[in-house]
N, C-alpha and C. Protein backbone atom coordinates (compact mmCIF):
# COMPACT_ATOMS: atom_id res chain seq x y z
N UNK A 1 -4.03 4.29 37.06
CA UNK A 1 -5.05 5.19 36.58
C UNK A 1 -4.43 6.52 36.17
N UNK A 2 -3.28 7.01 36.96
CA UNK A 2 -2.88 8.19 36.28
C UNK A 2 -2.42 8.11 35.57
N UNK A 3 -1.41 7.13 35.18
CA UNK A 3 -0.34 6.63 33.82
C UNK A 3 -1.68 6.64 32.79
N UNK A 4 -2.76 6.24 32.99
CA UNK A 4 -3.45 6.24 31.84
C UNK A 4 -4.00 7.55 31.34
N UNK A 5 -4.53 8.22 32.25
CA UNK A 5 -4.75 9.61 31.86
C UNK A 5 -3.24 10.74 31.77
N UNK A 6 -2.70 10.54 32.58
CA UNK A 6 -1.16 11.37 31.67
C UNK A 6 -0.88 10.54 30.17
N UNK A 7 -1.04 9.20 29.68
CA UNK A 7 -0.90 8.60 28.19
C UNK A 7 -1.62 9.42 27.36
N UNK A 8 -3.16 9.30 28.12
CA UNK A 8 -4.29 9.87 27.15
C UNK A 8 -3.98 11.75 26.80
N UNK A 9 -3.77 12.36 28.10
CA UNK A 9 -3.56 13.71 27.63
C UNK A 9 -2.00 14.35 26.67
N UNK A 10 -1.35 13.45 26.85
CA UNK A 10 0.63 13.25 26.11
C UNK A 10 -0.47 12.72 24.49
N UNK A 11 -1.12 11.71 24.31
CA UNK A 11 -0.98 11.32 22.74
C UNK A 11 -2.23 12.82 22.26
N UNK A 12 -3.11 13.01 23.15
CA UNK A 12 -3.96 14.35 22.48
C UNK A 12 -3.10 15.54 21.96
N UNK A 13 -2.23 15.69 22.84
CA UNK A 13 -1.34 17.07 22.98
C UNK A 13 -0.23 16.55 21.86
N UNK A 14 -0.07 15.94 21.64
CA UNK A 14 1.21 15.66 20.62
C UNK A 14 0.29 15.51 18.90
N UNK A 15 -1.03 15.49 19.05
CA UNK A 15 -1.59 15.29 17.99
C UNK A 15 -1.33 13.64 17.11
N UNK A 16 -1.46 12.57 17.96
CA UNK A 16 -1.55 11.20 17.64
C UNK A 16 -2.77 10.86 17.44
N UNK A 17 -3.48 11.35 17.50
CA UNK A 17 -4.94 10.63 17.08
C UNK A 17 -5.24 11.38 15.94
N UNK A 18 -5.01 9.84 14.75
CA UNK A 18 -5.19 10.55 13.26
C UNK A 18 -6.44 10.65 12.83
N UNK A 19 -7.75 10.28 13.56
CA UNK A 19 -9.10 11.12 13.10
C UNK A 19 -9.10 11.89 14.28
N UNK A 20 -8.95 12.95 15.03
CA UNK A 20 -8.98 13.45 16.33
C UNK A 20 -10.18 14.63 15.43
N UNK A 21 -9.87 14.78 14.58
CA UNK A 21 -11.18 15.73 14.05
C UNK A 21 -11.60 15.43 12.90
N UNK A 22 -12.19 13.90 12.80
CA UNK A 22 -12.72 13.30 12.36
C UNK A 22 -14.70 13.07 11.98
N UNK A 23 -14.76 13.95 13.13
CA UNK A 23 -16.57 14.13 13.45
C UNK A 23 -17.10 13.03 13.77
N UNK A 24 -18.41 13.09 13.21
CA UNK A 24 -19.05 11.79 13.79
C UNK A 24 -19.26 10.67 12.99
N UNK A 25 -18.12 10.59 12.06
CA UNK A 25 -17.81 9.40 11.37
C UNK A 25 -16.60 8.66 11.26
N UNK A 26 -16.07 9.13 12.34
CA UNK A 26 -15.07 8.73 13.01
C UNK A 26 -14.41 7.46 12.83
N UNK A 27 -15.72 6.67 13.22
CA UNK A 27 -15.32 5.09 13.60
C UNK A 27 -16.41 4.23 12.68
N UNK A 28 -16.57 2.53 12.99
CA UNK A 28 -17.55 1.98 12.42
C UNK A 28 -18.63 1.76 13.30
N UNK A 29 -18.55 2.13 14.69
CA UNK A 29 -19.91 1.96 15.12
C UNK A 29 -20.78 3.60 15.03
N UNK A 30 -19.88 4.41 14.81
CA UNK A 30 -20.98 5.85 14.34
C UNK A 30 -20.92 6.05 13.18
N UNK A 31 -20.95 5.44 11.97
CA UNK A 31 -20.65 5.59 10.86
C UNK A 31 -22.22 6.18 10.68
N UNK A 32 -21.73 6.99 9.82
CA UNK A 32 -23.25 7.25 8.87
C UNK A 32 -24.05 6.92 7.67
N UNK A 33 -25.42 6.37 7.88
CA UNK A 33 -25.82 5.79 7.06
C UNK A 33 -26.06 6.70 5.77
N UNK A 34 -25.77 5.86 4.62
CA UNK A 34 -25.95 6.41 3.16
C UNK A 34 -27.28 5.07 2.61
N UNK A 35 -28.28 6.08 1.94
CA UNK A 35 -29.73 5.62 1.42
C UNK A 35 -28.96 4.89 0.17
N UNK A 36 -29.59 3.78 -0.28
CA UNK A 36 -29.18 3.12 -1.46
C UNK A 36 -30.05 3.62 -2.69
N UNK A 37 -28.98 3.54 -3.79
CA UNK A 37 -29.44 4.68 -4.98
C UNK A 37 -29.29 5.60 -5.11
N UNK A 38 -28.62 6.33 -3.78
CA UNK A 38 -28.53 7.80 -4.14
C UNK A 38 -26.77 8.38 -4.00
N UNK A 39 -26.44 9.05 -4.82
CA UNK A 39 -25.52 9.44 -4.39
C UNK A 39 -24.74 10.56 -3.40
N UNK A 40 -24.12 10.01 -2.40
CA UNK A 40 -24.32 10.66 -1.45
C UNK A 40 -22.59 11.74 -1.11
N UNK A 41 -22.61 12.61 -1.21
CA UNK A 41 -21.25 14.01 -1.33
C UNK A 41 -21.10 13.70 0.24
N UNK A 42 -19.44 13.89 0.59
CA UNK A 42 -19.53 14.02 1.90
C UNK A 42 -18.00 15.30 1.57
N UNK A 43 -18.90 16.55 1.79
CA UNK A 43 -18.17 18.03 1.11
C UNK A 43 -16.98 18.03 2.13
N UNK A 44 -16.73 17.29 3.36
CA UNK A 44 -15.89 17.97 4.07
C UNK A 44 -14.59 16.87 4.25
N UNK A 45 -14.86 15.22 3.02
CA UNK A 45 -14.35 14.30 2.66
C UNK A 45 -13.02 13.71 4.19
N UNK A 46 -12.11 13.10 3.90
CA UNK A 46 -11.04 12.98 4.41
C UNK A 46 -9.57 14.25 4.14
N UNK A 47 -8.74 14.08 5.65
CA UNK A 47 -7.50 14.82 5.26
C UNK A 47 -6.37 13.99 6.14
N UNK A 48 -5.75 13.79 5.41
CA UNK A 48 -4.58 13.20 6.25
C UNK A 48 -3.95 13.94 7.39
N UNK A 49 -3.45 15.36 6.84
CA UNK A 49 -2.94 16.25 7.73
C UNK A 49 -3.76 16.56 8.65
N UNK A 50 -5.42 16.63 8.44
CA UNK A 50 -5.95 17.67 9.33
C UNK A 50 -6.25 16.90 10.22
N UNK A 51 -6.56 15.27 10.38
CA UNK A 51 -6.96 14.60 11.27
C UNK A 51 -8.41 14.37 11.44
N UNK A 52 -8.51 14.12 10.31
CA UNK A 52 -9.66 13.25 9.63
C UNK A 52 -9.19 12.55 8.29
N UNK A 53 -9.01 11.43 8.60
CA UNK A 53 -8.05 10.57 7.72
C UNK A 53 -9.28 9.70 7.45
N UNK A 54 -10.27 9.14 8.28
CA UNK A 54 -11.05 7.77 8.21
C UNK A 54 -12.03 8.38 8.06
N UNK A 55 -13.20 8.27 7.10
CA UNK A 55 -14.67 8.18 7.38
C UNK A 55 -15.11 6.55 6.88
N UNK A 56 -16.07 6.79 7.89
CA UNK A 56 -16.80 5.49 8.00
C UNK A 56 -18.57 5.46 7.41
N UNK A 57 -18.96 4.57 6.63
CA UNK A 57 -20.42 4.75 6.13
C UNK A 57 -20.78 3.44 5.80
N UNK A 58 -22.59 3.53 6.69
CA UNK A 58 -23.01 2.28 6.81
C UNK A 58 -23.87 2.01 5.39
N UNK A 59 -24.12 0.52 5.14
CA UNK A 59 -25.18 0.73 4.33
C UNK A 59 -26.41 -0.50 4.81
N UNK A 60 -27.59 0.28 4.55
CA UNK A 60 -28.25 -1.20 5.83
C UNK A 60 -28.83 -1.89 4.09
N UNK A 61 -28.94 -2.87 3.95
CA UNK A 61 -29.33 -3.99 2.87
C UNK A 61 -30.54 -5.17 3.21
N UNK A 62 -31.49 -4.36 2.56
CA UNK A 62 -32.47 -5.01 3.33
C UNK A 62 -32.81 -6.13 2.45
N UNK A 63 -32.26 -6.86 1.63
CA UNK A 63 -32.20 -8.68 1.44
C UNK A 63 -30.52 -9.03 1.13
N UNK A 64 -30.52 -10.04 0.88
CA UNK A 64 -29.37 -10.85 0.63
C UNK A 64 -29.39 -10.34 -0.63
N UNK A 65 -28.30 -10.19 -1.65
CA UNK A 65 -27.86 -9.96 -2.87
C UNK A 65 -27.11 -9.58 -3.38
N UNK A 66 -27.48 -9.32 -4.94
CA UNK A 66 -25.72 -8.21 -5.54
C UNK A 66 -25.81 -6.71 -4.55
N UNK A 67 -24.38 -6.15 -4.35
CA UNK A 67 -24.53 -5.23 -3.87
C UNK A 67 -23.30 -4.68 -4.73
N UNK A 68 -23.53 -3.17 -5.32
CA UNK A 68 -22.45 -2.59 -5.83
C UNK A 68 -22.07 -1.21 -5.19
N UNK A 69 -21.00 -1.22 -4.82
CA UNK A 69 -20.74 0.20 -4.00
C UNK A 69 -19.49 0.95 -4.93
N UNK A 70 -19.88 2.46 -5.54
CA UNK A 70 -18.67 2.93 -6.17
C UNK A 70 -18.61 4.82 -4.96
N UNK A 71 -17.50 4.62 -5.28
CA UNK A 71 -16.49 5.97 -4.52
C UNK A 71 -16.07 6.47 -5.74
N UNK A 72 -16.53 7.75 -5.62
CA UNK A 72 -15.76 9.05 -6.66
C UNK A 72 -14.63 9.80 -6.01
N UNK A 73 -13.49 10.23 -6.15
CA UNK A 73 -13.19 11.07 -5.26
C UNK A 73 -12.59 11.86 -6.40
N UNK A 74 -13.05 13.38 -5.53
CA UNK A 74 -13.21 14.65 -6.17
C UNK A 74 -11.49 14.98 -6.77
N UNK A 75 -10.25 14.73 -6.53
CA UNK A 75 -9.21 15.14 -5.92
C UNK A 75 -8.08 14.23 -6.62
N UNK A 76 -7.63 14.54 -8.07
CA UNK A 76 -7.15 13.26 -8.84
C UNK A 76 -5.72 12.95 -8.22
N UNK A 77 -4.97 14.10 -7.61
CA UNK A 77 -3.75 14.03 -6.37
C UNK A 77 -4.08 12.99 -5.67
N UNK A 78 -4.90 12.69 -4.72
CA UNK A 78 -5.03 12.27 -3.54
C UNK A 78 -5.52 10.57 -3.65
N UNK A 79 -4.59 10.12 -2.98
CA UNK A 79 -4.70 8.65 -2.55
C UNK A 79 -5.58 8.18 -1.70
N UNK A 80 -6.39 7.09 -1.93
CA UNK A 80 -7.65 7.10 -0.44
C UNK A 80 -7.33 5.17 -0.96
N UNK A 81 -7.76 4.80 0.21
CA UNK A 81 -7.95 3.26 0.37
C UNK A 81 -9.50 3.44 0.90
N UNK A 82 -9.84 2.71 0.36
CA UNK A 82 -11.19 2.21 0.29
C UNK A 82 -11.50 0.80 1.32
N UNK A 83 -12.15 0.12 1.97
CA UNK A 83 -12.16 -1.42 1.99
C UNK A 83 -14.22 -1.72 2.68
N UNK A 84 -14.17 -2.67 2.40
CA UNK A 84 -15.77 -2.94 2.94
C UNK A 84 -15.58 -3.68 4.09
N UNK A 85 -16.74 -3.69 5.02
CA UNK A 85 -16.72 -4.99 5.98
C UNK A 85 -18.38 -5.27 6.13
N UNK A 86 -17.96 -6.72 6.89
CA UNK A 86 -19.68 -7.06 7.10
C UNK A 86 -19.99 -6.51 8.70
N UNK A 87 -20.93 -6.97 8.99
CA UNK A 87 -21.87 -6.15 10.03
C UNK A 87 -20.86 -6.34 11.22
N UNK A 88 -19.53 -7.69 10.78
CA UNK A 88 -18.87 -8.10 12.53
C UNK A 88 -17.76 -7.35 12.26
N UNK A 89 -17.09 -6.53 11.50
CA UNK A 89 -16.29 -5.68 11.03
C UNK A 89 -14.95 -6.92 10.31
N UNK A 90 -15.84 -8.18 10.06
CA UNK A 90 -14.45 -8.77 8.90
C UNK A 90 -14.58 -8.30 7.93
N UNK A 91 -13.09 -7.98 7.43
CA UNK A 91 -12.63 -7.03 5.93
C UNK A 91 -13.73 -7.90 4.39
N UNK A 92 -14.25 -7.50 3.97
CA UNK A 92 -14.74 -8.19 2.74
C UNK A 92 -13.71 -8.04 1.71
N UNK A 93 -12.85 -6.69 1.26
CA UNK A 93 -12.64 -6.47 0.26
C UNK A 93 -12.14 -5.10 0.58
N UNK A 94 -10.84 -4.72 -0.22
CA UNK A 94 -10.25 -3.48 0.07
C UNK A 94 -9.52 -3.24 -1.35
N UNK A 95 -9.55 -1.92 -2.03
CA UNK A 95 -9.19 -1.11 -3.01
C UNK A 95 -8.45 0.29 -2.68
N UNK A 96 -7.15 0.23 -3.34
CA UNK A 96 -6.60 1.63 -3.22
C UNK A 96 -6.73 2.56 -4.96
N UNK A 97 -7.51 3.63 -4.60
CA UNK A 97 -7.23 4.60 -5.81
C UNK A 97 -6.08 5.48 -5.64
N UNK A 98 -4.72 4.79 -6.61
CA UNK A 98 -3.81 5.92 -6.66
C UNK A 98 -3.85 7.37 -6.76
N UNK A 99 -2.54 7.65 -6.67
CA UNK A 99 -2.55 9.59 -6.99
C UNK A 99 -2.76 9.81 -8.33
N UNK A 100 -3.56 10.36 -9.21
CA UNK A 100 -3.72 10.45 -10.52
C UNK A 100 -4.47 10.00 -11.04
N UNK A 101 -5.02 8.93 -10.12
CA UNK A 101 -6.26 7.88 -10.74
C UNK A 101 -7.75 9.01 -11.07
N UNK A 102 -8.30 8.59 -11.90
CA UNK A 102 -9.63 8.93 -12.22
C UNK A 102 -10.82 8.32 -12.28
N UNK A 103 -10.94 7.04 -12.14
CA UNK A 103 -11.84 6.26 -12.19
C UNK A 103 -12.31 5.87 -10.63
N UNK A 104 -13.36 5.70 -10.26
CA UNK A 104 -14.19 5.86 -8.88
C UNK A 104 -13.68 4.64 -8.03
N UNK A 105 -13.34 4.31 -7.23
CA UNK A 105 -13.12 3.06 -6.84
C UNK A 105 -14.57 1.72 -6.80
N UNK A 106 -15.01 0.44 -7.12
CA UNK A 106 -15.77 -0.04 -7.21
C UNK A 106 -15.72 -1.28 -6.70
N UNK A 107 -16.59 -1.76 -5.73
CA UNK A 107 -16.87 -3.00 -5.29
C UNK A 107 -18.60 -3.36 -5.84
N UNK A 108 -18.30 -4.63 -6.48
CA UNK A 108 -19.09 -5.55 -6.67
C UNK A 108 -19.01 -6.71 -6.28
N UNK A 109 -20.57 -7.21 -5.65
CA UNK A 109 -20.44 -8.93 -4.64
C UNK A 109 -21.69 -8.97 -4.17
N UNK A 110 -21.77 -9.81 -3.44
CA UNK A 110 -22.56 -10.65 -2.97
C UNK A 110 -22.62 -9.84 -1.34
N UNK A 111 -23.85 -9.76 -0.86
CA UNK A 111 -24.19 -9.04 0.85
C UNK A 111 -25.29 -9.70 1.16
N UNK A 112 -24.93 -10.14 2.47
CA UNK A 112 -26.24 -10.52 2.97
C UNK A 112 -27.48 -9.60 3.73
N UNK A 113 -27.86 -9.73 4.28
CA UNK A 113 -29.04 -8.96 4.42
C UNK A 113 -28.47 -8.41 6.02
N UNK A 114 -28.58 -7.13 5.83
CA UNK A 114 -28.07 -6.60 7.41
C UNK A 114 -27.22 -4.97 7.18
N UNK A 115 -26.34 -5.06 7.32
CA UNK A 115 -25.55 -3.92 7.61
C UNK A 115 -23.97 -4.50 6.42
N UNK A 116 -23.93 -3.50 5.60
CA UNK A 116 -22.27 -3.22 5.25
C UNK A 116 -21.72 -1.83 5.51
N UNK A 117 -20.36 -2.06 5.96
CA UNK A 117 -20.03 -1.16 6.63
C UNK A 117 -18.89 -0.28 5.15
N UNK A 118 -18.71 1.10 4.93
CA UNK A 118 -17.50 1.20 4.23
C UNK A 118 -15.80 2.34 5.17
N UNK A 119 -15.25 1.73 4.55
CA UNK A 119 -14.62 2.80 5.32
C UNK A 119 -13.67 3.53 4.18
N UNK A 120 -13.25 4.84 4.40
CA UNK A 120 -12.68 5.77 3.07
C UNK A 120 -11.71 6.67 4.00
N UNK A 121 -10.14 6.08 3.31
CA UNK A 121 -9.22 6.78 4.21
C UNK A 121 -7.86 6.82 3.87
N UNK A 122 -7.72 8.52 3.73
CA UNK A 122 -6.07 8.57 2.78
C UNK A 122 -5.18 8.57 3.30
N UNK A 123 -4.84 8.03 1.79
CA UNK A 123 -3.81 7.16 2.88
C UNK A 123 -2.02 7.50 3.08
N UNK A 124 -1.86 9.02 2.73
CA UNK A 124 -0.41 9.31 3.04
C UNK A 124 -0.40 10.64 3.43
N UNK A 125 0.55 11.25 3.55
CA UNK A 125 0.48 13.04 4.32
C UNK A 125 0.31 13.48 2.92
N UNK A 126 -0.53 14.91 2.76
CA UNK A 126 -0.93 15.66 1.73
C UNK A 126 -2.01 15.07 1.17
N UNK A 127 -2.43 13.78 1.61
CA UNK A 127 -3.88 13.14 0.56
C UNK A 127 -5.02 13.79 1.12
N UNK A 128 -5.56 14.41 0.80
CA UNK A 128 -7.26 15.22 1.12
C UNK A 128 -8.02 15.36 -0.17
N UNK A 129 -9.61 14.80 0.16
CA UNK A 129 -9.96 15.32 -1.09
C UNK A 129 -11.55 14.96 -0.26
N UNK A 130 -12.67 15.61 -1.13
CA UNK A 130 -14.17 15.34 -1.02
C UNK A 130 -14.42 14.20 -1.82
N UNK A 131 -15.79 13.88 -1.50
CA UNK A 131 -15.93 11.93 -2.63
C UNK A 131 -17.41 12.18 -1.98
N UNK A 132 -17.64 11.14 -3.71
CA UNK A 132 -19.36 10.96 -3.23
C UNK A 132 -19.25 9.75 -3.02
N UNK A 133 -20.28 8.76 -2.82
CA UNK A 133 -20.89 7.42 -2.54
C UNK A 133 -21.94 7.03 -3.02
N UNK A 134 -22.05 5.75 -3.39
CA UNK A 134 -23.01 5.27 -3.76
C UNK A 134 -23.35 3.96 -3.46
N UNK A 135 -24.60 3.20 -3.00
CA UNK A 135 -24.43 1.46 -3.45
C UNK A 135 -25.85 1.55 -3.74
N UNK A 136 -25.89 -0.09 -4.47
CA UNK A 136 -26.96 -0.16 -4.99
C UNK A 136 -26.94 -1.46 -5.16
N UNK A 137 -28.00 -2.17 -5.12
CA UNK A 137 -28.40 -3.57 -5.00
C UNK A 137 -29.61 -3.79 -6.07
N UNK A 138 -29.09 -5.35 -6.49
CA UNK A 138 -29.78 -5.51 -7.61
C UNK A 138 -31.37 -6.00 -7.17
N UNK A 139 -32.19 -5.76 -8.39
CA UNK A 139 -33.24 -5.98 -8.02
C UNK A 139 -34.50 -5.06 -7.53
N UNK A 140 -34.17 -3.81 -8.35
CA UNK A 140 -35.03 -2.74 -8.83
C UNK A 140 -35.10 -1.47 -7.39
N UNK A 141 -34.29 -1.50 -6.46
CA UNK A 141 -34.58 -0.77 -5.35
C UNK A 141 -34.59 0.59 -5.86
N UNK A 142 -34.16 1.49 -6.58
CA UNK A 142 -34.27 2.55 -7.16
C UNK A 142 -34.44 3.27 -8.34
N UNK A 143 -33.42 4.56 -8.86
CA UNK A 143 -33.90 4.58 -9.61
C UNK A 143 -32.99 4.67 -11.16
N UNK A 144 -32.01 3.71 -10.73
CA UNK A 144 -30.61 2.82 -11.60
C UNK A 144 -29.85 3.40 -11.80
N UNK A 145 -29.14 3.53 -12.86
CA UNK A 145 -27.72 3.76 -13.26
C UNK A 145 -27.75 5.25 -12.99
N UNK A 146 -26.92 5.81 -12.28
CA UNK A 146 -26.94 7.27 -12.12
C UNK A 146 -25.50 7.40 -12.25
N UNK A 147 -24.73 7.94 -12.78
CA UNK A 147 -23.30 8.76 -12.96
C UNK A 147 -23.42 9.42 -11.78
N UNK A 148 -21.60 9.26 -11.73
CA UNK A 148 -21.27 10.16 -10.54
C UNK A 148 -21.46 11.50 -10.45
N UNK A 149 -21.57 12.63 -9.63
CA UNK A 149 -21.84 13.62 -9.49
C UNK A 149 -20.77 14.45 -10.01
N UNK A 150 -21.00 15.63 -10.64
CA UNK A 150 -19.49 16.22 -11.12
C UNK A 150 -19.44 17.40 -10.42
């Protein structure tokens, strides 16, 4: 029991926990939900250095169907890996937007009815940037094609 709490206070103090200030999107079971159709800014995005590397965002899908999820990120420097999972956290699908890239990262597919999970996380030292979100499922849930936010 002490080896575990001298481990736990040695990896805090050395700064090993790469979301350690991550907030409350930390992980995939506190992820935060994003409304479908809308695009959603998260101003305080990922930072590699600062230790918030991962955010996590749910999307709940209330039938089976197309589901399209696109990532803007604000920050044409900065590298982020992208990937989806289903509600048991198996990987569906994973995308990296290079350094320089400009185009939003985009998943299109098939979801069943429940929970998709995303996760958005850069992926080398110096990558930081803000990003919006979006998904949207076919079959009239909103209010359609909306461009990313500038």
């Amino acid at each position: 029991m002490r080896l575990r709490l001298a481990l736990m206070f040695f990896t805090a103090a050395c700064g090993l926990d790469p979301d350690g200030k991550s907030g409350a999107d930390a992980r995939r079971d506190v992820a935060q939900v994003i409304p479908l159709d809308e695009w959603v800014t998260d101003e305080n995005g990922v930072s590699f250095g600062d230790g918030d590397r991962t955010d996590w965002k749910k999307i709940v899908t209330p039938k089976s169907g197309a589901l399209s999820v696109q990532i803007a990120i604000d920050k044409t420097d900065t590298a982020i890996v992208a990937a989806l999972y289903d509600r048991y956290g198996q990987r569906l699908g994973e995308k990296t937007k290079a350094r320089g890239g400009t185009e939003p990262i985009t998943f299109d597919g098939e979801a069943k009815k429940g929970h998709v999970f995303v996760s958005i996380t850069a992926k080398g030292n110096g990558d930081t940037s803000a990003y919006s979100i979006r998904a949207s499922m076919g079959g009239g849930y909103g209010v359609g094609d909306i461009p990313p936010p500038e």
